[in-house]
C-alpha atoms as a PDB file:
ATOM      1  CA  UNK A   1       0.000   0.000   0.000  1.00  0.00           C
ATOM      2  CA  UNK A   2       1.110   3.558  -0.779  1.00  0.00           C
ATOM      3  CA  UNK A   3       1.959   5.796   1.724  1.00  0.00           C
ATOM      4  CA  UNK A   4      -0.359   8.766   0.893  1.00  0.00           C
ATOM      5  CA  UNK A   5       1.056  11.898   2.741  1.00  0.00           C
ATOM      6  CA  UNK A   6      -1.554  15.235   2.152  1.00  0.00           C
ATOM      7  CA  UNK A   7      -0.177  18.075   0.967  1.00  0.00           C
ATOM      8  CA  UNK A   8       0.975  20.932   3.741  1.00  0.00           C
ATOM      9  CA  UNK A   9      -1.180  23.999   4.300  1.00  0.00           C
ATOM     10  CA  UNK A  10       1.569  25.711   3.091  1.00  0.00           C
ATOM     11  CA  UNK A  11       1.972  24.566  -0.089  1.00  0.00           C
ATOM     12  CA  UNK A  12      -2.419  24.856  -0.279  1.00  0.00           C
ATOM     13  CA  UNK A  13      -2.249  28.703   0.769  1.00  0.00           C
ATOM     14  CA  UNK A  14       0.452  29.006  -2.158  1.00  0.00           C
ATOM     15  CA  UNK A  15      -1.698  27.497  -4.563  1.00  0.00           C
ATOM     16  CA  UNK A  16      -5.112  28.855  -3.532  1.00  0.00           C
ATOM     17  CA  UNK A  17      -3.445  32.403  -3.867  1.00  0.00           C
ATOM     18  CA  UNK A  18      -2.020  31.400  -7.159  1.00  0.00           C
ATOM     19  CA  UNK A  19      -5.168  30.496  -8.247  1.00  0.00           C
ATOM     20  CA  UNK A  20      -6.908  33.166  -7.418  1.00  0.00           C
ATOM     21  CA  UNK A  21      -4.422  35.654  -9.019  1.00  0.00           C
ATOM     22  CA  UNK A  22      -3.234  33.448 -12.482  1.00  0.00           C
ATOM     23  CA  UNK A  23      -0.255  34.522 -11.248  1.00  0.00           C
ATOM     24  CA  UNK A  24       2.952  33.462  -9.359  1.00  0.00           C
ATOM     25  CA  UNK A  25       4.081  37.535  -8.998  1.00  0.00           C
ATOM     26  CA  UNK A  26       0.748  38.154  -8.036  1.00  0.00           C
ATOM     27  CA  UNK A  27       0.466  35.355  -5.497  1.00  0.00           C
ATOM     28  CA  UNK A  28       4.384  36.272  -3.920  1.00  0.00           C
ATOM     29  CA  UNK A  29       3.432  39.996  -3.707  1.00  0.00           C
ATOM     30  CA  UNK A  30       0.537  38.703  -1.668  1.00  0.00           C
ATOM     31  CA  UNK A  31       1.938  36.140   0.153  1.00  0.00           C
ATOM     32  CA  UNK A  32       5.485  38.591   0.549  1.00  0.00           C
ATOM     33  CA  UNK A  33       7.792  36.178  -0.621  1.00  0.00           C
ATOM     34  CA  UNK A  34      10.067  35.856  -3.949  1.00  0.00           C
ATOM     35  CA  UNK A  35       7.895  34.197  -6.855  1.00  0.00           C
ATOM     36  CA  UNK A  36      10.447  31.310  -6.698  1.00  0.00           C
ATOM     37  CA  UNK A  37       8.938  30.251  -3.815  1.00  0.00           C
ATOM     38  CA  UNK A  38       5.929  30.333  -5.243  1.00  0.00           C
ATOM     39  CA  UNK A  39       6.947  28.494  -8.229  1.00  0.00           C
ATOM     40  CA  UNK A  40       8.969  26.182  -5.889  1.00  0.00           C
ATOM     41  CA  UNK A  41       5.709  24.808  -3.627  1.00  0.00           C
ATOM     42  CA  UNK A  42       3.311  24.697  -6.500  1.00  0.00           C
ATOM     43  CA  UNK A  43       5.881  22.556  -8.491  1.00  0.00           C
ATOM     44  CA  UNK A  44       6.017  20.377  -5.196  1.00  0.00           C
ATOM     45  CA  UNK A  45       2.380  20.320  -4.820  1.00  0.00           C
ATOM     46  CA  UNK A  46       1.991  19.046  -8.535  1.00  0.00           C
ATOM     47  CA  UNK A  47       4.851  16.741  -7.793  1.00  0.00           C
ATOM     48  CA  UNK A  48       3.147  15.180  -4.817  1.00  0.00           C
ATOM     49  CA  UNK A  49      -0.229  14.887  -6.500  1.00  0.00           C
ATOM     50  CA  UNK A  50       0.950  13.328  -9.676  1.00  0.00           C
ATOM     51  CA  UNK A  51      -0.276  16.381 -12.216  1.00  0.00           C
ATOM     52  CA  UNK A  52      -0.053  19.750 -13.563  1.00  0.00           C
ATOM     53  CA  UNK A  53      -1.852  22.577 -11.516  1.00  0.00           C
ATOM     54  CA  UNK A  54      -0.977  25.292 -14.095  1.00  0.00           C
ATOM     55  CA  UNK A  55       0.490  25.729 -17.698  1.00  0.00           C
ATOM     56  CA  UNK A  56       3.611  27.910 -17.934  1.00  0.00           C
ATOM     57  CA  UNK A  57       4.282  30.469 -20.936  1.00  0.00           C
ATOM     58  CA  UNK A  58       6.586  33.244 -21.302  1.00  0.00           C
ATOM     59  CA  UNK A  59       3.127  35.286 -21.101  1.00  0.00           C
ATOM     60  CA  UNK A  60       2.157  33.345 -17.341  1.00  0.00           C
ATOM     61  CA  UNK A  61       0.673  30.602 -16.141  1.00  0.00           C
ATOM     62  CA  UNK A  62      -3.189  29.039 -16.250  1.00  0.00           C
ATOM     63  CA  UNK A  63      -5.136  26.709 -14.538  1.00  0.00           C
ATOM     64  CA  UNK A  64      -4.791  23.897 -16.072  1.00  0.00           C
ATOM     65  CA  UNK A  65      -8.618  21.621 -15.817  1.00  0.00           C
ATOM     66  CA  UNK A  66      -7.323  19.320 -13.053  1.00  0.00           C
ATOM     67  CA  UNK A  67      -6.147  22.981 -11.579  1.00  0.00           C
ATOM     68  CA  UNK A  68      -9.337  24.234 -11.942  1.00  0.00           C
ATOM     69  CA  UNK A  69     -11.109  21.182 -10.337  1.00  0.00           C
ATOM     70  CA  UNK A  70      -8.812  21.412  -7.531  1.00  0.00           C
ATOM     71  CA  UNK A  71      -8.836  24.918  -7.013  1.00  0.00           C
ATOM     72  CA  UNK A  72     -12.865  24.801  -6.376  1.00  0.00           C
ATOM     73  CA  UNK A  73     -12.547  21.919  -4.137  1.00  0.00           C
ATOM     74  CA  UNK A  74     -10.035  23.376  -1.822  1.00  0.00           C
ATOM     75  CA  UNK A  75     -11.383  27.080  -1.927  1.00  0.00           C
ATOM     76  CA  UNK A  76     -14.962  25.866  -0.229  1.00  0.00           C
END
């Protein structure tokens, strides 16, 4: 059996703000840290859940649909 570990509230408050913003910058000016550490939890977040949260371009990042499922589920 796996070991299923749930993902810190830390790395949940990154990418709810994220979310919300459809933005890293926007999410680290909130959250007053550097955007790589917003990058850097939401990339372990997608790590520990096995999928993408966002899609990265040189013009951002969006939700991707298991993002946007995700982002309504833990935002209630």
């Amino acid at each position: 059996m796996k070991n299923l570990e749930l993902p810190s509230l830390r790395s949940l408050r990154y990418f709810e703000v994220a979310a919300r913003h459809r933005s890293f910058t926007g999410a680290a000016d909130e959250l007053r840290v550097g955007q790589s550490a917003v990058s850097h939890r939401i990339k372990e977040l997608e790590a520990q859940l096995g999928y993408k949260l966002f899609r990265r371009s040189k013009r951002g990042v969006e939700l991707t649909d298991q993002g946007e499922f995700y982002f309504k589920e833990i935002s209630r």
